[in-house]
PDB file of N, CA and C in Angstrom:
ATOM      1  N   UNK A   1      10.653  -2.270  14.145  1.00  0.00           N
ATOM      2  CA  UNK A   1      10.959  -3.100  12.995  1.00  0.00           C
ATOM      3  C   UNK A   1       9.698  -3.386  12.177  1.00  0.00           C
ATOM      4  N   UNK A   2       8.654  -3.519  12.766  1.00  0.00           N
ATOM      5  CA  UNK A   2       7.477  -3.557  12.241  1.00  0.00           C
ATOM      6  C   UNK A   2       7.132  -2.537  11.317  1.00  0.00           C
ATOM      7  N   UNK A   3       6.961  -1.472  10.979  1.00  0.00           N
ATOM      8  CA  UNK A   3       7.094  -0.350  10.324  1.00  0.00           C
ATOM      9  C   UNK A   3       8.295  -0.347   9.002  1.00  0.00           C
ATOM     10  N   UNK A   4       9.202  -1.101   9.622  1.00  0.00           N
ATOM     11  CA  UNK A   4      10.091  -1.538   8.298  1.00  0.00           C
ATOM     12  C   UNK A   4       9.877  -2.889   7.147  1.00  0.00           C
ATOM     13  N   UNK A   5       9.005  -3.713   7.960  1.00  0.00           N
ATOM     14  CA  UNK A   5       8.331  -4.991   7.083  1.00  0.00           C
ATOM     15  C   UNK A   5       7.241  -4.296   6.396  1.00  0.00           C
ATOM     16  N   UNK A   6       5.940  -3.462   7.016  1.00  0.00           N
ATOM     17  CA  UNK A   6       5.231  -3.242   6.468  1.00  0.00           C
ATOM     18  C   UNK A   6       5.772  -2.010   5.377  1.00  0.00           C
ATOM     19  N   UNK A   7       6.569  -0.980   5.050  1.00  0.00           N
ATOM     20  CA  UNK A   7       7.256  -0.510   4.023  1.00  0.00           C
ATOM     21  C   UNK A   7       7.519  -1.864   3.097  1.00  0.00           C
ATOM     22  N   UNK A   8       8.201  -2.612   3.100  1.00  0.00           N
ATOM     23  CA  UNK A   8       8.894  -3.776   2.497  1.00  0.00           C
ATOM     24  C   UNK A   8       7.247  -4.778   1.671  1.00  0.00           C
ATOM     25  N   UNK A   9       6.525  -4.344   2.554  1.00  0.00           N
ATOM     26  CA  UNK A   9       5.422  -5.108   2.089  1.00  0.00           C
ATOM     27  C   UNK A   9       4.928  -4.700   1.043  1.00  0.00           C
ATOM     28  N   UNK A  10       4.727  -2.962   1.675  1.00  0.00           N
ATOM     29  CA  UNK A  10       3.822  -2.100   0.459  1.00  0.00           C
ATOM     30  C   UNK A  10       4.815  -2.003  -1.155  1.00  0.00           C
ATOM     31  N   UNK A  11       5.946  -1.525  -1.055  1.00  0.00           N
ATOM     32  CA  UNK A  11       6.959  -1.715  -2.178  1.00  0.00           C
ATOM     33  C   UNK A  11       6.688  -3.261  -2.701  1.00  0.00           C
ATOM     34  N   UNK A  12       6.734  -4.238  -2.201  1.00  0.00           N
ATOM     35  CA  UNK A  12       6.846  -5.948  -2.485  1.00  0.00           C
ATOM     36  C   UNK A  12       5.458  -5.583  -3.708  1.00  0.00           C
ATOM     37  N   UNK A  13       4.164  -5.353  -2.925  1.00  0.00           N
ATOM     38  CA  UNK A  13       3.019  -5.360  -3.497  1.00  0.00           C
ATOM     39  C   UNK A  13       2.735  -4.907  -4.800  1.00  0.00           C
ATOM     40  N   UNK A  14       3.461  -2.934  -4.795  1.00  0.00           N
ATOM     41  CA  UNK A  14       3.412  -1.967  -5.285  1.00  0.00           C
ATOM     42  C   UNK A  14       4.275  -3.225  -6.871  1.00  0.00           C
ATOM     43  N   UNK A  15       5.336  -3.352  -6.805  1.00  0.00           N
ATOM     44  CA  UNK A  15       5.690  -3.978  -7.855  1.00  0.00           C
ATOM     45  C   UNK A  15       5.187  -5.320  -8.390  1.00  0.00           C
ATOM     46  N   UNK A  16       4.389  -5.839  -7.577  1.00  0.00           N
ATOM     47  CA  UNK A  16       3.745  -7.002  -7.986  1.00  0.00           C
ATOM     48  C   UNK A  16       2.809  -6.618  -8.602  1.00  0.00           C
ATOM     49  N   UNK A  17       1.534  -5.502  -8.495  1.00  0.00           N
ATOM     50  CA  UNK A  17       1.068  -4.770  -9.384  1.00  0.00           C
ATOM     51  C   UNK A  17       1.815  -4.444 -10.441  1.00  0.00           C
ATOM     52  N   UNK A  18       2.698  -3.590 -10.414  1.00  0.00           N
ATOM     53  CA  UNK A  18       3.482  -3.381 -12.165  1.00  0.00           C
ATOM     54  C   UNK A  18       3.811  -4.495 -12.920  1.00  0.00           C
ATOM     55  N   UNK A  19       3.999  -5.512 -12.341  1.00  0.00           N
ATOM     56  CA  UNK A  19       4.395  -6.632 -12.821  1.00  0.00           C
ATOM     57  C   UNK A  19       3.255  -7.315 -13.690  1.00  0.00           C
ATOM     58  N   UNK A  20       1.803  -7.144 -12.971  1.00  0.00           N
ATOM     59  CA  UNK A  20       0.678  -7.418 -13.676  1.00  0.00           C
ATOM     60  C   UNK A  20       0.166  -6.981 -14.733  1.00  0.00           C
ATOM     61  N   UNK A  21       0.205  -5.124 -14.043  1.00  0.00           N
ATOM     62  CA  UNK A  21      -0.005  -4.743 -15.911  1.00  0.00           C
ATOM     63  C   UNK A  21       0.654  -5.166 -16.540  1.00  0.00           C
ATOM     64  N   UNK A  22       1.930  -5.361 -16.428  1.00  0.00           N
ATOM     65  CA  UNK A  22       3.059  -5.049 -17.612  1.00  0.00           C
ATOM     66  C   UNK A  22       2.469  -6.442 -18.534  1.00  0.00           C
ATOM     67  N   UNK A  23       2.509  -7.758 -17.500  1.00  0.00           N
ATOM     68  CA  UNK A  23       2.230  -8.712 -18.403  1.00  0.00           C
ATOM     69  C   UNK A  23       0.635  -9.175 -19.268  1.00  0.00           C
ATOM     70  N   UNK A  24      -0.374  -8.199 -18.493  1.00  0.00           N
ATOM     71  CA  UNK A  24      -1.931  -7.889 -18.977  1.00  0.00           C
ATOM     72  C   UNK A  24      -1.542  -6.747 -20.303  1.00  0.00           C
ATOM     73  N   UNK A  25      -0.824  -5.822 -20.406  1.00  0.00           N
ATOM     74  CA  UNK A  25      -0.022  -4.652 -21.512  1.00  0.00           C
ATOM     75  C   UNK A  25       0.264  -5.571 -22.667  1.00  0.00           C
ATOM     76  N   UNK A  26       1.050  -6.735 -22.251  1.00  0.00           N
ATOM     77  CA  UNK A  26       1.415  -7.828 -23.777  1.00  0.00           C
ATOM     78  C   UNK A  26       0.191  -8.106 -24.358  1.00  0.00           C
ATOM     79  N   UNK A  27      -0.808  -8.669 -23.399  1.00  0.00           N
ATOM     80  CA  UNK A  27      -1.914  -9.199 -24.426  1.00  0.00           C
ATOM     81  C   UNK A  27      -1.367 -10.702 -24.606  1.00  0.00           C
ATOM     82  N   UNK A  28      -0.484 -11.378 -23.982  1.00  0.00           N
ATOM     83  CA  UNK A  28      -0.424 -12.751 -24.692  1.00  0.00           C
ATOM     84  C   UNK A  28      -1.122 -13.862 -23.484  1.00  0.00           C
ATOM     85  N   UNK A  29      -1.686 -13.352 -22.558  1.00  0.00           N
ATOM     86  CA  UNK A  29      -2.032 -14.107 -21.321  1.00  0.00           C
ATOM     87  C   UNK A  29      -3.859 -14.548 -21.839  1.00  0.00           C
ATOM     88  N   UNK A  30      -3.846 -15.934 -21.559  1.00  0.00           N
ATOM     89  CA  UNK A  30      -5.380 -16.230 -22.065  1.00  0.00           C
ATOM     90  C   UNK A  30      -6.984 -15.397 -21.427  1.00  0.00           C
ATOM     91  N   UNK A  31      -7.904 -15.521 -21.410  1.00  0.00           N
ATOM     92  CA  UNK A  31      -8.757 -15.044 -20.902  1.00  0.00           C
ATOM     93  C   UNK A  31      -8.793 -15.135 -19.279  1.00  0.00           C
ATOM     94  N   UNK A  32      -8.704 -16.186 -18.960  1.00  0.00           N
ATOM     95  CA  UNK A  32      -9.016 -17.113 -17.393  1.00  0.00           C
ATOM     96  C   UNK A  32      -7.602 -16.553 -16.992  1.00  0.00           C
ATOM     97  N   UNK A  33      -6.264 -16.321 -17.613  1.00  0.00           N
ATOM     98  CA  UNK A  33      -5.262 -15.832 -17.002  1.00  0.00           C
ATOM     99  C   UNK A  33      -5.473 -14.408 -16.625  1.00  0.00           C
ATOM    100  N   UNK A  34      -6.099 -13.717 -17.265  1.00  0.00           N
ATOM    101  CA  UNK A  34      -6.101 -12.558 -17.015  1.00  0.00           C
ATOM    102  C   UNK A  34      -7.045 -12.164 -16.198  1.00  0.00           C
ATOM    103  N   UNK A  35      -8.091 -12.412 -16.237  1.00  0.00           N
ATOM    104  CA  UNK A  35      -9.028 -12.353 -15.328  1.00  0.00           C
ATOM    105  C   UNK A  35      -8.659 -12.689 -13.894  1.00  0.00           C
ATOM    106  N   UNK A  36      -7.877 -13.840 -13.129  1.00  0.00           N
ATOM    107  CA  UNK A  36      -7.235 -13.917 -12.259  1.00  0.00           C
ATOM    108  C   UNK A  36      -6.100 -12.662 -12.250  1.00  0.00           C
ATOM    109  N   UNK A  37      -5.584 -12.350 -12.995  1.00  0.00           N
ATOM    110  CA  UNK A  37      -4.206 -11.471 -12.822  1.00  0.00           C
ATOM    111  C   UNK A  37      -5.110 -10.288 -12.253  1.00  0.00           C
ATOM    112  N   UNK A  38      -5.994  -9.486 -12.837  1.00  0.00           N
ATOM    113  CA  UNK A  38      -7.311  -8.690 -12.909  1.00  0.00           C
ATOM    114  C   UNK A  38      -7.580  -9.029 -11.293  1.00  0.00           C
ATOM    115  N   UNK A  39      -8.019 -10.020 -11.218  1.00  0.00           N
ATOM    116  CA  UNK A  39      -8.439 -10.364  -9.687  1.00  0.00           C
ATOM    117  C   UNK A  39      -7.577  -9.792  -8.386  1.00  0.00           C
ATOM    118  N   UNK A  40      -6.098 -10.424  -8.439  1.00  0.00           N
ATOM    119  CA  UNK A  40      -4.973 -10.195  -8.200  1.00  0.00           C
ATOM    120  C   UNK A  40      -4.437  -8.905  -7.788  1.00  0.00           C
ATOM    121  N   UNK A  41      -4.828  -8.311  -9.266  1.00  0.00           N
ATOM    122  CA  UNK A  41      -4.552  -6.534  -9.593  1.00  0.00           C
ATOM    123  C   UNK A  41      -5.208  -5.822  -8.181  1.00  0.00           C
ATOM    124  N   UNK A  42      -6.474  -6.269  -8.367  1.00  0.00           N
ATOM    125  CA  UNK A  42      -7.322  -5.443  -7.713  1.00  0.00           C
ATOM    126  C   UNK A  42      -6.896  -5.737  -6.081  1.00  0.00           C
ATOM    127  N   UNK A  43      -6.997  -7.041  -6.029  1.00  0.00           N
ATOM    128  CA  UNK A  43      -6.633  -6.898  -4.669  1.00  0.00           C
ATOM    129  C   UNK A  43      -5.043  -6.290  -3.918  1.00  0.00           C
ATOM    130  N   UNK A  44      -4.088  -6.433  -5.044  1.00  0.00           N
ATOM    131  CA  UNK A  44      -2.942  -5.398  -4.356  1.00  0.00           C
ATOM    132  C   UNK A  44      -3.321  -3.878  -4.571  1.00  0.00           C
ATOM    133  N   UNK A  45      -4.188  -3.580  -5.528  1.00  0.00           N
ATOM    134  CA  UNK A  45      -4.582  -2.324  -5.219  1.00  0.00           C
ATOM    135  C   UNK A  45      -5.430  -1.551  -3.847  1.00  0.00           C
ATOM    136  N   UNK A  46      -5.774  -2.681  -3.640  1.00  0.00           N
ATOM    137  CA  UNK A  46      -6.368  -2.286  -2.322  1.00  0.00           C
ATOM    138  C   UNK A  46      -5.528  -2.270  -0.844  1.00  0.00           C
ATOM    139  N   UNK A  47      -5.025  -3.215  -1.158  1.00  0.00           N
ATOM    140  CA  UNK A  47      -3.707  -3.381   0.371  1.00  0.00           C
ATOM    141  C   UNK A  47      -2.895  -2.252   0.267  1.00  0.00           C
ATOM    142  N   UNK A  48      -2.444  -1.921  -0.951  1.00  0.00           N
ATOM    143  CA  UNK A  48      -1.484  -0.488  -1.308  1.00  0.00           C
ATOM    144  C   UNK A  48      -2.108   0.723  -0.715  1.00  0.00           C
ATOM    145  N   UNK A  49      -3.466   1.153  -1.285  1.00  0.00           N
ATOM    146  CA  UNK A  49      -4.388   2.212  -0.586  1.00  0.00           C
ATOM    147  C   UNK A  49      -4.723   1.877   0.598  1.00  0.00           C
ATOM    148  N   UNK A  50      -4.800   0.845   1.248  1.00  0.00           N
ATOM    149  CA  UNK A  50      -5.193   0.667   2.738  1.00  0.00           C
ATOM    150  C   UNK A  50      -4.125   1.424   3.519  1.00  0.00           C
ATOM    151  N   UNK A  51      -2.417   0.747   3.034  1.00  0.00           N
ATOM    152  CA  UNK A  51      -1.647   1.265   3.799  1.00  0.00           C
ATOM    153  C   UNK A  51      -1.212   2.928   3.480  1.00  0.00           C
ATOM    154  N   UNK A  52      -1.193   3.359   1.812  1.00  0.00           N
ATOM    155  CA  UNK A  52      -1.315   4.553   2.330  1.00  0.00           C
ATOM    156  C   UNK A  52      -2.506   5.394   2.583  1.00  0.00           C
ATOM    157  N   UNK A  53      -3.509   5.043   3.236  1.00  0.00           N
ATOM    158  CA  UNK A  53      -4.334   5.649   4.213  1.00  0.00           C
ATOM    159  C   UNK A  53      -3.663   6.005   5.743  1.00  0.00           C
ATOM    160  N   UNK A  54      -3.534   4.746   6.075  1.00  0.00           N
ATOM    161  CA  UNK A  54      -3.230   4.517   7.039  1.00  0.00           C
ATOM    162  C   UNK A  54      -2.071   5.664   7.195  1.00  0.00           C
ATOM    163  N   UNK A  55      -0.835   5.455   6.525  1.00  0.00           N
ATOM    164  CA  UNK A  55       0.428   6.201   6.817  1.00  0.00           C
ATOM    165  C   UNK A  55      -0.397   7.928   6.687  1.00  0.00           C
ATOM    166  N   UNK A  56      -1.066   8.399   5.713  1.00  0.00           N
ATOM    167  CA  UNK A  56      -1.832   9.441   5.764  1.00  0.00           C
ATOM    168  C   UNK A  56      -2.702   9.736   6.733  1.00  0.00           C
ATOM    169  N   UNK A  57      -3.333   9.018   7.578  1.00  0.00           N
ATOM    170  CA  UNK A  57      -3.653   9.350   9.284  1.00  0.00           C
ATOM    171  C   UNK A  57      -2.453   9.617  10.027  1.00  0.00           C
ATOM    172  N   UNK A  58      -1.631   8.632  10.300  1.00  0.00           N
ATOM    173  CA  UNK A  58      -0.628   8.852  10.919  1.00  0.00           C
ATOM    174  C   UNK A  58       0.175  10.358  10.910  1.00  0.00           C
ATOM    175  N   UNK A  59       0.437  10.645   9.408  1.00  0.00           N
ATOM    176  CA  UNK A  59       0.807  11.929   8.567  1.00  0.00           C
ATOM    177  C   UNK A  59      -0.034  13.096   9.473  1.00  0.00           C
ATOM    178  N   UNK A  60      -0.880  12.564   9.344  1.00  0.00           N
ATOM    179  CA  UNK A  60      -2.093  14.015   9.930  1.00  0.00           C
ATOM    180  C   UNK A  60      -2.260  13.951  11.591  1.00  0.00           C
ATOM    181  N   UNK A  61      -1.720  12.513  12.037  1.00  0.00           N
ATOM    182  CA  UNK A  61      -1.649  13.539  13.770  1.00  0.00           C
ATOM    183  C   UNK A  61      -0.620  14.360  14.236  1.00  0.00           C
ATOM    184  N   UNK A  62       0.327  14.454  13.022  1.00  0.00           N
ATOM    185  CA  UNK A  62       1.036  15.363  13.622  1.00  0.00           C
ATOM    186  C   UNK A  62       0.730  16.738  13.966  1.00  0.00           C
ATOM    187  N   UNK A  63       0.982  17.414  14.900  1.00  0.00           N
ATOM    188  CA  UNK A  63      -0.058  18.694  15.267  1.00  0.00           C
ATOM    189  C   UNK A  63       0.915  19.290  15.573  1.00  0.00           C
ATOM    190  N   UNK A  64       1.083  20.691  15.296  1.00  0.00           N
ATOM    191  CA  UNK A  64       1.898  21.784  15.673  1.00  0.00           C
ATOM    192  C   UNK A  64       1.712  22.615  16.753  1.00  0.00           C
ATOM    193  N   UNK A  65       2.232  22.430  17.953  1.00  0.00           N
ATOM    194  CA  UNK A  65       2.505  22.927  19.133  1.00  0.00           C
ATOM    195  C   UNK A  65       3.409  23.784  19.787  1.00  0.00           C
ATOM    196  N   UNK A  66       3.310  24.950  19.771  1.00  0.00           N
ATOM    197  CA  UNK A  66       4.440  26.216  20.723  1.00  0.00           C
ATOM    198  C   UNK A  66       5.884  26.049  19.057  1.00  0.00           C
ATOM    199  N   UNK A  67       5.612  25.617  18.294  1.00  0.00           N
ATOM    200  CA  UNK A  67       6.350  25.748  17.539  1.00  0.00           C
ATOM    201  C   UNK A  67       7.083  24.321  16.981  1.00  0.00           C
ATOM    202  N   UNK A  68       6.661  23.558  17.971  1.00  0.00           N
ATOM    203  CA  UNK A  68       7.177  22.008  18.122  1.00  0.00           C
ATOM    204  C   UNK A  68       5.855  21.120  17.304  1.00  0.00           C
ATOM    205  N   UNK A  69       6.878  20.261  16.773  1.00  0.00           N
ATOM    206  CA  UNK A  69       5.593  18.921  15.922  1.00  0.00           C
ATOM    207  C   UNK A  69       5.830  17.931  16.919  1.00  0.00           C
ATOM    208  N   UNK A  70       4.230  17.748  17.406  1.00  0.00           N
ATOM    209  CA  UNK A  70       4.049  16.566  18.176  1.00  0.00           C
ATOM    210  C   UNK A  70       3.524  15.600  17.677  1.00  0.00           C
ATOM    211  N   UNK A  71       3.826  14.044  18.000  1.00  0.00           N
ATOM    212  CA  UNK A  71       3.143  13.233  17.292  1.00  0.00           C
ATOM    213  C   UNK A  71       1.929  12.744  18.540  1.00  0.00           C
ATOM    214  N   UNK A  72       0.687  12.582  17.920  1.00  0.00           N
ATOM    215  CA  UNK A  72      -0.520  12.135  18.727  1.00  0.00           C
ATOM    216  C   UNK A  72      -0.388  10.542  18.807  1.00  0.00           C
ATOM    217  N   UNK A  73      -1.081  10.436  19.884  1.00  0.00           N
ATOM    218  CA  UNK A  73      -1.787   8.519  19.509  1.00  0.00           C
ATOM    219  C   UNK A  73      -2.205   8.085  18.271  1.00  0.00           C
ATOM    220  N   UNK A  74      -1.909   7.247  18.167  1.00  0.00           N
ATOM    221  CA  UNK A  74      -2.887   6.542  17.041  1.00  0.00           C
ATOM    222  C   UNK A  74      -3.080   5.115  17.418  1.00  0.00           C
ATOM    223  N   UNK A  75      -4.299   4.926  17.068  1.00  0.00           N
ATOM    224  CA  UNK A  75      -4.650   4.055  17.800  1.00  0.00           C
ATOM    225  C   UNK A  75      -3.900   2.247  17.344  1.00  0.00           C
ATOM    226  N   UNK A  76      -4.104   2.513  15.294  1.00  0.00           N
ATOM    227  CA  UNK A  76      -3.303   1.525  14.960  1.00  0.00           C
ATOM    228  C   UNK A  76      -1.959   1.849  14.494  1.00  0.00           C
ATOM    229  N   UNK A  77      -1.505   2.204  15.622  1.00  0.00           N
ATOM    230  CA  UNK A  77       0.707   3.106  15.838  1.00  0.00           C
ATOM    231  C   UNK A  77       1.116   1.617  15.262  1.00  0.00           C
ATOM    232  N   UNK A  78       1.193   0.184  16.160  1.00  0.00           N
ATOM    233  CA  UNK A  78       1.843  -0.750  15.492  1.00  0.00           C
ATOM    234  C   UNK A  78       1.290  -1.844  14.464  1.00  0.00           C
ATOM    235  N   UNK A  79       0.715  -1.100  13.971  1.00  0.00           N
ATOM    236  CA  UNK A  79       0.278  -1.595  12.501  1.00  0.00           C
ATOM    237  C   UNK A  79       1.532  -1.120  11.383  1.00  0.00           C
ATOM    238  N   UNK A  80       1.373   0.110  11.249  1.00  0.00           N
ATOM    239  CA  UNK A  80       1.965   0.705   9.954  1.00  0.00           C
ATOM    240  C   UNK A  80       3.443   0.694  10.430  1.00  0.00           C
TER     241      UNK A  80
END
């Protein structure tokens, strides 16, 4: 289930970003508003790329074996 919150998270985020440009795009938000939104921005941009890193490790232990895809350890499995 964990793997299904953190999806839910990254989407939650992913649109809370669009939501920022869209309202930084008007131009009607004051200086100090935007600059926080800016602040904001940046930091869901980073939680977004954290997790798809993460899912992109995960992506890559899969290893092809006798014809079979195996999945490897990972070390942070119940994270993502």
């Amino acid at each position: 289930m964990a793997a299904k919150k953190k999806a839910v998270d990254f989407e939650s985020s992913l649109q809370q970003l669009e939501a920022l440009v869209t309202d930084m795009e008007k131009g009607d938000l004051s200086l100090e508003e935007s600059l926080k939104a800016f602040e904001a921005g940046i930091k869901l941009t980073r939680e977004c790329q954290s997790r798809l890193s993460e899912a992109e490790q995960k992506v890559q232990l899969l290893l092809e074996e006798q014809g079979q895809l195996v999945a490897q350890p990972f070390s942070d499995a119940d994270e993502l």
